[in-house]
C-alpha atoms as a PDB file:
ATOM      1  CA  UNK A   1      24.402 186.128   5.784  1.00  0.00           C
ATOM      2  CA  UNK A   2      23.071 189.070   3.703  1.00  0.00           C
ATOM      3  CA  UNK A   3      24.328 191.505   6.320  1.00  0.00           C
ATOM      4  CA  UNK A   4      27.968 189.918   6.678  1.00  0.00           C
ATOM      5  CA  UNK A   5      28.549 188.500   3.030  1.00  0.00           C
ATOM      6  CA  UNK A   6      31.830 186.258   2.262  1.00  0.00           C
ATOM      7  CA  UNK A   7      32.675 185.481  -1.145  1.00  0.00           C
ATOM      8  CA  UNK A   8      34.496 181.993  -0.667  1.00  0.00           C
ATOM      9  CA  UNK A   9      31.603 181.269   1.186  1.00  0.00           C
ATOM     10  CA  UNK A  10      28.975 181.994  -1.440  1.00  0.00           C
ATOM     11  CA  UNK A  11      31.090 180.623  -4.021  1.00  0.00           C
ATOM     12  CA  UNK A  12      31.699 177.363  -1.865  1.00  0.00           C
ATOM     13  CA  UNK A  13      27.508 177.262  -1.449  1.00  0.00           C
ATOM     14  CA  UNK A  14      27.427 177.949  -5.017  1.00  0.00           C
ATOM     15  CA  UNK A  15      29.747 175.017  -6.793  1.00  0.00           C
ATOM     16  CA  UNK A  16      28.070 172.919  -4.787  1.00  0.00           C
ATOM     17  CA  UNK A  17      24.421 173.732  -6.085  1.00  0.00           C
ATOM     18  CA  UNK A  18      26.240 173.324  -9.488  1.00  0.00           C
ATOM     19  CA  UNK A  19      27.135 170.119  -8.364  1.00  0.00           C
ATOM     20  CA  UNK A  20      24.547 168.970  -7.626  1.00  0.00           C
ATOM     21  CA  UNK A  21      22.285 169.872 -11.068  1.00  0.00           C
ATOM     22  CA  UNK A  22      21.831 168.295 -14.040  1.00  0.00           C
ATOM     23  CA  UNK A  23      24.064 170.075 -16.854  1.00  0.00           C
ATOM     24  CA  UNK A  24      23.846 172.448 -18.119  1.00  0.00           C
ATOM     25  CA  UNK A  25      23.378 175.269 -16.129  1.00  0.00           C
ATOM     26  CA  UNK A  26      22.203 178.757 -16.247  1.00  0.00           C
ATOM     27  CA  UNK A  27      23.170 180.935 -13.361  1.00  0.00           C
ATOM     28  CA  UNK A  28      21.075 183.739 -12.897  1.00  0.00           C
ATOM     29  CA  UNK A  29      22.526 186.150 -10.087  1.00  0.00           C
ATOM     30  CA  UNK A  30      21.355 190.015  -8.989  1.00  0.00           C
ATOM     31  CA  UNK A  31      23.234 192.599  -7.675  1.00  0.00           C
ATOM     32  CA  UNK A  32      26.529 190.662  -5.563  1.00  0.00           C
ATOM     33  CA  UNK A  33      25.491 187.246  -6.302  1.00  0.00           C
ATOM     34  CA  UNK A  34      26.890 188.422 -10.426  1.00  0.00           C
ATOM     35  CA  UNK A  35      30.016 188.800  -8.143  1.00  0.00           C
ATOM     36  CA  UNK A  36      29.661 185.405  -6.742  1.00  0.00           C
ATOM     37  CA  UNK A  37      29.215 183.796 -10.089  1.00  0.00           C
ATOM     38  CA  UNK A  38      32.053 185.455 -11.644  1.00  0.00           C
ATOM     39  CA  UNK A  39      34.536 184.774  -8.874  1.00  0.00           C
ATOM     40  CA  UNK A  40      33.297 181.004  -9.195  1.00  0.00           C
ATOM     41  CA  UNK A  41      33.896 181.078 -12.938  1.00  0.00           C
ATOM     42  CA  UNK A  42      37.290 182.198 -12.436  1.00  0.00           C
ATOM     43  CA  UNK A  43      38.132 179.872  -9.664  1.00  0.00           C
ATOM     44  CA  UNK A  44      36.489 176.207 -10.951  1.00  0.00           C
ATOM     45  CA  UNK A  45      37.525 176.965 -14.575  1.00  0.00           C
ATOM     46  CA  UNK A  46      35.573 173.999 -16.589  1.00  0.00           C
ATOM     47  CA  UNK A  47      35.329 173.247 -20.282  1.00  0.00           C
ATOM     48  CA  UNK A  48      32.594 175.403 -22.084  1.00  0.00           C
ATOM     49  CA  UNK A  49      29.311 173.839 -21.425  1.00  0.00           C
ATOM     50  CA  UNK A  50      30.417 172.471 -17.768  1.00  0.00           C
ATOM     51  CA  UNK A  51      28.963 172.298 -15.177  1.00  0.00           C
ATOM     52  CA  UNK A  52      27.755 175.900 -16.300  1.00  0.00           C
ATOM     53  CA  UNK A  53      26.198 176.756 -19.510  1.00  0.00           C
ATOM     54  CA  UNK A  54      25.752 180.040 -19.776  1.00  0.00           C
ATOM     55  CA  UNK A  55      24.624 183.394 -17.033  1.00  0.00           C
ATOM     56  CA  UNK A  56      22.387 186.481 -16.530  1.00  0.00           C
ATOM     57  CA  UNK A  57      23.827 188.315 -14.733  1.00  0.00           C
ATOM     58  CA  UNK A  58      21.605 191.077 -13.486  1.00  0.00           C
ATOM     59  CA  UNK A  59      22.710 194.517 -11.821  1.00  0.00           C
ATOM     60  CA  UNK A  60      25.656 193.605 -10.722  1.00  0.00           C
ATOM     61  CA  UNK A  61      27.188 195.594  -7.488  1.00  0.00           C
ATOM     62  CA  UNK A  62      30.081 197.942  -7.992  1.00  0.00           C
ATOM     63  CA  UNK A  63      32.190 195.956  -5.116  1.00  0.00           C
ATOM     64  CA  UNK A  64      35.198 198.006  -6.085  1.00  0.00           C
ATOM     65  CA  UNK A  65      33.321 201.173  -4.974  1.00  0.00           C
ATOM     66  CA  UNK A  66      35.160 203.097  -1.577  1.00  0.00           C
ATOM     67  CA  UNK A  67      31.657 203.257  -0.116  1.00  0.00           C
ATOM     68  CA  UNK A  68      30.947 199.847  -0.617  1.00  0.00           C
ATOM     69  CA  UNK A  69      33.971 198.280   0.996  1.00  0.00           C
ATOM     70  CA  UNK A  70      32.086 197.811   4.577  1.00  0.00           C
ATOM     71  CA  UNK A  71      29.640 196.164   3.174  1.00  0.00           C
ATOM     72  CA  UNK A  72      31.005 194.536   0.247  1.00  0.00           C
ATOM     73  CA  UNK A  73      34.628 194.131   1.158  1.00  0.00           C
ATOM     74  CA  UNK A  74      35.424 190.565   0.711  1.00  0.00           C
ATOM     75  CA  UNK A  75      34.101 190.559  -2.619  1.00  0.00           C
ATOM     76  CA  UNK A  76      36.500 193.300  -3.806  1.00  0.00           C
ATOM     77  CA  UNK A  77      38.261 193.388  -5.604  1.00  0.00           C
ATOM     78  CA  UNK A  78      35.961 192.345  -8.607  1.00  0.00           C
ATOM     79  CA  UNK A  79      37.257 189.997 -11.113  1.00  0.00           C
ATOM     80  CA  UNK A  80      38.053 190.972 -14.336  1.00  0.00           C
ATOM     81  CA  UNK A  81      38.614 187.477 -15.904  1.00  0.00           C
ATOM     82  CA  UNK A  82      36.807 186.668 -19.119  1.00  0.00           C
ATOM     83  CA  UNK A  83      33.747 184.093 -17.832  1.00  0.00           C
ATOM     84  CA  UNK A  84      33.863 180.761 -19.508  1.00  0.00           C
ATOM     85  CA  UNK A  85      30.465 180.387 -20.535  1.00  0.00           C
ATOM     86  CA  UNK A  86      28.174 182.151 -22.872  1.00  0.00           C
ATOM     87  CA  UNK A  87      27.399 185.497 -20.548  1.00  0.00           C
ATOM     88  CA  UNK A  88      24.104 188.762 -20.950  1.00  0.00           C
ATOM     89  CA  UNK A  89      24.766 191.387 -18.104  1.00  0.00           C
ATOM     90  CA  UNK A  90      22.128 193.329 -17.526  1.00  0.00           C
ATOM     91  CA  UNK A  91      22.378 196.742 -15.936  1.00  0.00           C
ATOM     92  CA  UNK A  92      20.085 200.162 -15.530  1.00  0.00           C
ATOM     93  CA  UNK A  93      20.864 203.535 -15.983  1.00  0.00           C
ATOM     94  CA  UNK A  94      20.508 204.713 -12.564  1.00  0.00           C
ATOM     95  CA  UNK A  95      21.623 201.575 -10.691  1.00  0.00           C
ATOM     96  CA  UNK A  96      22.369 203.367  -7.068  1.00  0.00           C
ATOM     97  CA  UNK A  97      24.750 200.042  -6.275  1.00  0.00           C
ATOM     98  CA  UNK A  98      26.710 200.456 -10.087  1.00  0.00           C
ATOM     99  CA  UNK A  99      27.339 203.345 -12.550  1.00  0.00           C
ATOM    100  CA  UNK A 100      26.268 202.460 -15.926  1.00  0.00           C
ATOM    101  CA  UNK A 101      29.578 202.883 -17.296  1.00  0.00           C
ATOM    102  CA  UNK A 102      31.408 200.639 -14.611  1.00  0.00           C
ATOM    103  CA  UNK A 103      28.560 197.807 -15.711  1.00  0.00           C
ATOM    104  CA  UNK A 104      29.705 198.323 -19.009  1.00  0.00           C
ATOM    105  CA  UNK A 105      33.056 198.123 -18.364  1.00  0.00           C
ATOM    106  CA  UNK A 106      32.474 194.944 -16.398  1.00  0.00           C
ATOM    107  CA  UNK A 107      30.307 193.218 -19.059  1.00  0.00           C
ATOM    108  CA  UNK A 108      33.490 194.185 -21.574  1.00  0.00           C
ATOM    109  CA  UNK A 109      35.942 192.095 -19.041  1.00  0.00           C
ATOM    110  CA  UNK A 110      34.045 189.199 -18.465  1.00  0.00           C
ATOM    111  CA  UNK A 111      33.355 188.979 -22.098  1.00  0.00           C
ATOM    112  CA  UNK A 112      29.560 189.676 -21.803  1.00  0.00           C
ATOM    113  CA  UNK A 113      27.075 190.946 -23.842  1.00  0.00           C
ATOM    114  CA  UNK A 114      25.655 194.166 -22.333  1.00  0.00           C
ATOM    115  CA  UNK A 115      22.447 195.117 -22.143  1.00  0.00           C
ATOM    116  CA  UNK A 116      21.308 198.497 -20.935  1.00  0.00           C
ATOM    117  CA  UNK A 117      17.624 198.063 -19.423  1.00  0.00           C
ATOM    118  CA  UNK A 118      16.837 201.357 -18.997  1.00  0.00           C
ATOM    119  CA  UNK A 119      16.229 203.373 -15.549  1.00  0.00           C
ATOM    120  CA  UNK A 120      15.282 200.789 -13.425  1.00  0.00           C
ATOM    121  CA  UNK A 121      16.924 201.004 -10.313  1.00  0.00           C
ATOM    122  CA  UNK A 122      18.368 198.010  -8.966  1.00  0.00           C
ATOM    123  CA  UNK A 123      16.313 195.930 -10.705  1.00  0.00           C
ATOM    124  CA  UNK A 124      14.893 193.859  -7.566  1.00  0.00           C
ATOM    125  CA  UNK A 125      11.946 194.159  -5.716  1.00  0.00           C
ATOM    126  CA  UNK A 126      12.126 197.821  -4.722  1.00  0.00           C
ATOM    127  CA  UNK A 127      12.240 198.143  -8.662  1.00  0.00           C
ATOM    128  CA  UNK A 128       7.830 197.159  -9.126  1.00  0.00           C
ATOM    129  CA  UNK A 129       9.093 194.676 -11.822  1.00  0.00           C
ATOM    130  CA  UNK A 130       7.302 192.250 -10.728  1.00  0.00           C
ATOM    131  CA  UNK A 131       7.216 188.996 -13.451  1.00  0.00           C
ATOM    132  CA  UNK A 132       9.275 191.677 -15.738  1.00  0.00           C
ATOM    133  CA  UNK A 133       8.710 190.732 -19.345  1.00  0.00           C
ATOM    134  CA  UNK A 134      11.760 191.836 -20.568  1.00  0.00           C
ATOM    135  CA  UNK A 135      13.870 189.795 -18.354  1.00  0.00           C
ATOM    136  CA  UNK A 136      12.476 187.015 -19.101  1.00  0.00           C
ATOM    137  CA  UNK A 137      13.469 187.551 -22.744  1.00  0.00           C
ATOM    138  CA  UNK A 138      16.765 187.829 -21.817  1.00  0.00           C
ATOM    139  CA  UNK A 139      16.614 184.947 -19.754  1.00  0.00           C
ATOM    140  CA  UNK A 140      15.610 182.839 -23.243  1.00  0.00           C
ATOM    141  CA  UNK A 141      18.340 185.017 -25.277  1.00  0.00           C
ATOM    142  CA  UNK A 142      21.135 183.585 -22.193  1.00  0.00           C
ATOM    143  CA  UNK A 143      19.633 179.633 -22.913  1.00  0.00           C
ATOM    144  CA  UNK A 144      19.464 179.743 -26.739  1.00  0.00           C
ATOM    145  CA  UNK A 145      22.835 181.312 -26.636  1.00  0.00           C
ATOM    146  CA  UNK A 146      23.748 178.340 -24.673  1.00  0.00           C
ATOM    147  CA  UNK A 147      22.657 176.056 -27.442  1.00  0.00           C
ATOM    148  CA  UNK A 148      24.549 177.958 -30.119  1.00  0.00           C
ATOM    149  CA  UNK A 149      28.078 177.116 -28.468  1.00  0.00           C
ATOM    150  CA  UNK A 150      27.220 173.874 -27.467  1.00  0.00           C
ATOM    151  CA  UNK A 151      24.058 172.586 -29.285  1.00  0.00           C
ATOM    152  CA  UNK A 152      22.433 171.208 -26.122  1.00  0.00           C
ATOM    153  CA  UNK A 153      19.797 173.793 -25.240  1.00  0.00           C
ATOM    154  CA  UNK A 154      17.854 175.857 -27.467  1.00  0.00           C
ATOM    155  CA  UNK A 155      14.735 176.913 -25.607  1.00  0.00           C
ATOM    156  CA  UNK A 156      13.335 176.839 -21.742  1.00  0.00           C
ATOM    157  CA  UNK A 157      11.797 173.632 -21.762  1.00  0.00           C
ATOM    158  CA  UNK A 158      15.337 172.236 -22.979  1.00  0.00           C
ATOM    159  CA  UNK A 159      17.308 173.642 -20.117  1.00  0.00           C
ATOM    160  CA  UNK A 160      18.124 171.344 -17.225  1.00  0.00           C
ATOM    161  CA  UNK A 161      18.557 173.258 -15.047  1.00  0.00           C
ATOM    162  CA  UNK A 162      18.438 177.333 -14.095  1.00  0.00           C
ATOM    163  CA  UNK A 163      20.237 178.424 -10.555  1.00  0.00           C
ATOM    164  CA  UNK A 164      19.003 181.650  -9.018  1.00  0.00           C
ATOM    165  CA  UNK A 165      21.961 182.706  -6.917  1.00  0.00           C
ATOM    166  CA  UNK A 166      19.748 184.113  -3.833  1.00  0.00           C
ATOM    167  CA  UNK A 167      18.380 180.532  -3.183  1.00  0.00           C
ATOM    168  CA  UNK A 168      21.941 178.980  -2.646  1.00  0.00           C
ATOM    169  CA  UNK A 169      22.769 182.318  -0.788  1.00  0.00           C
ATOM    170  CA  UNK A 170      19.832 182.441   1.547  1.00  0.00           C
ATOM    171  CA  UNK A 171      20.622 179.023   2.922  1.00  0.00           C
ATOM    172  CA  UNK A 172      23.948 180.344   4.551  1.00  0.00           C
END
């Protein structure tokens, strides 16, 4: 439901994926599905390391925008909860869906490192990323950061298990 999104919804979709995996977790979201992850953070509050390990999340969307609240209404307002789990947010300097300062600002709330990536738009498709390099760097920083708190993952091949928030969301 792309065109009608409901956060209890995704988040609902979402703790079950979590669920279902093998910890620990990395949840990687883009644009509202950082939204998603952080609302399910907040709400399913766990013990460092459980069921979720650590997150990228990736230009997230300004849901607290006036423009946005049509489309991104029942997401708003965003929360501003520190996340539970070792967290990178990634964001680009002329994100049309997020100033750079309100990703900044966000990243400083949920207790995440920040990481501007530059102009790359929304960093999705649209973007001409394709495999993108540097993203998959940070995806490695977000695991081995995992392993520093909790001394269960340290690389890739030691993660159990890596949730891309569009798969659970596409299913709805």
């Amino acid at each position: 439901m792309w065109d009608r999104p409901h956060r209890n919804s995704w988040i609902t979709k979402l703790g079950a994926a979590i669920a279902q995996a093998k910890a620990p977790v990395i949840l990687v979201g883009q644009s509202l599905c950082c939204q998603a992850i952080a609302w399910w953070a907040s709400l399913s509050p766990q013990p460092q390391g459980w069921p979720g390990a650590g997150t990228l999340p990736v230009a997230p969307a300004d849901v607290d925008w006036p423009s946005a609240a049509a489309e991104l209404g029942t997401f708003a307002p965003a929360t501003r909860l520190p996340l539970p789990l070792p967290s990178i947010l990634v964001a680009s300097a002329n994100d049309p869906w997020i100033e750079l300062e309100s990703a900044r600002s966000l990243a400083s709330s949920w207790g995440s490192h920040f990481v501007d990536a530059g102009p790359l738009g929304h960093v999705d498709a649209a973007s001409g990323l394709g495999w993108w390099p540097y993203g998959q760097k940070l995806l490695e920083r977000a695991i081995f950061a995992t392993g520093g708190a909790h001394g269960e993952v340290r690389s890739p091949a030691d993660a159990r298990a890596v949730l891309a928030c569009p798969a659970v969301a596409e299913e709805e």
